[in-house]
Protein backbone atom coordinates (compact mmCIF):
# COMPACT_ATOMS: atom_id res chain seq x y z
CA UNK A 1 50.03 106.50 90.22
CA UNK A 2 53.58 105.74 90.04
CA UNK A 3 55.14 102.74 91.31
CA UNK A 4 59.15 103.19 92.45
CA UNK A 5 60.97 100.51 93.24
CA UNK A 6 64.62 100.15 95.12
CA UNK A 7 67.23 97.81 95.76
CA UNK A 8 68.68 98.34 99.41
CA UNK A 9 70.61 97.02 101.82
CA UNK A 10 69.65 96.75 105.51
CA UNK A 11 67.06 95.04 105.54
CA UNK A 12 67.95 92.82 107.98
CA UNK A 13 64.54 91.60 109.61
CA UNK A 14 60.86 91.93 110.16
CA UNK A 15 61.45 94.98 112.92
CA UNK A 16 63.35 96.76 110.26
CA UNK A 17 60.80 95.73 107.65
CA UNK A 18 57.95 97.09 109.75
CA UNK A 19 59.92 100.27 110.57
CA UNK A 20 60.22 101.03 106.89
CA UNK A 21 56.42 100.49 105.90
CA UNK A 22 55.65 102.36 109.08
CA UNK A 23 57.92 105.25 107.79
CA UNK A 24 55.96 105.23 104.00
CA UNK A 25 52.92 104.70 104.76
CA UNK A 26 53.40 108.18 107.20
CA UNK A 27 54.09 110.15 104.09
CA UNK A 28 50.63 111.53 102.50
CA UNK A 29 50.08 110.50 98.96
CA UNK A 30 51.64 106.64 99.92
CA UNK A 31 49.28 104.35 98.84
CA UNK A 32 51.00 100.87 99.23
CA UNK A 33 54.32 99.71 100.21
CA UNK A 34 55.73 96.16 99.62
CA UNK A 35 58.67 95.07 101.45
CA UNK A 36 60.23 92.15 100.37
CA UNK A 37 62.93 90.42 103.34
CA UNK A 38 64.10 88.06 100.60
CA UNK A 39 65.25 90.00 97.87
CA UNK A 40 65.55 93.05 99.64
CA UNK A 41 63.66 95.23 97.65
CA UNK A 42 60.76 97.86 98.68
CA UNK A 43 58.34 98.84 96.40
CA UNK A 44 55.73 101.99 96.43
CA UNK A 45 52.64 103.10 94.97
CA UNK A 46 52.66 106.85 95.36
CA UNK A 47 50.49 110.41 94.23
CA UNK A 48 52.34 111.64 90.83
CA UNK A 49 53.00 114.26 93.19
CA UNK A 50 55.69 112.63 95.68
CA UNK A 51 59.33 113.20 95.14
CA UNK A 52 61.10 110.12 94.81
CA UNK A 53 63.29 112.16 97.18
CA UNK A 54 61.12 111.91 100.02
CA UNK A 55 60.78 108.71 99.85
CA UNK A 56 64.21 107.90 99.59
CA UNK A 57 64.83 109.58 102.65
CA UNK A 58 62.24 107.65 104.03
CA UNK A 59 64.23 104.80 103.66
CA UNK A 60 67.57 105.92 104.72
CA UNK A 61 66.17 107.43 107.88
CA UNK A 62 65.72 103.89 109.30
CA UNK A 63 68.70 102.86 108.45
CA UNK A 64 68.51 101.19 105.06
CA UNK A 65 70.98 101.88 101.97
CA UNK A 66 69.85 102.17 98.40
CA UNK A 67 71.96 100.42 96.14
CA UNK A 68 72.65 102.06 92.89
C-alpha cells in the first residue's frame, strides 16, 4: 500500500474537508484518507496501482492547492 501525503492550501473548513474525503474515497483502490483542518495536510492509503496523479486531481477539483 502506499501512503501519499500533501501539503495544500484551501482547506478552509469541515464542508471542504468532507468534500475532499468524499472525492478520495470515490476513487477505487482508496483505502483511507486523513484530512487534517489544522495543519492542512491530507493523507492517503492507496492500491500500488493509483497514480499519484489522480489523486492529485482529486484534490484540486474541489478547490484545494498543493503546495510544493
Amino acid at each position: 500500500m502506499n501512503r501519499l501525503h500533501y501539503n495544500v492550501s484551501g482547506l478552509l473548513n469541515e464542508q471542504i474537508k468532507t468534500q475532499v474525503k468524499n472525492a478520495l474515497n470515490n476513487i477505487e483502490g482508496v483505502q483511507n484518507v486523513n484530512v487534517d483542518l489544522g495543519r492542512s495536510t491530507i493523507e492517503v492509503g492507496c492500491k500500488d496501482t493509483i497514480s499519484a496523479e489522480v489523486i492529485e486531481n482529486s484534490i484540486e477539483k474541489v478547490g484545494c492547492k498543493i503546495q510544493a
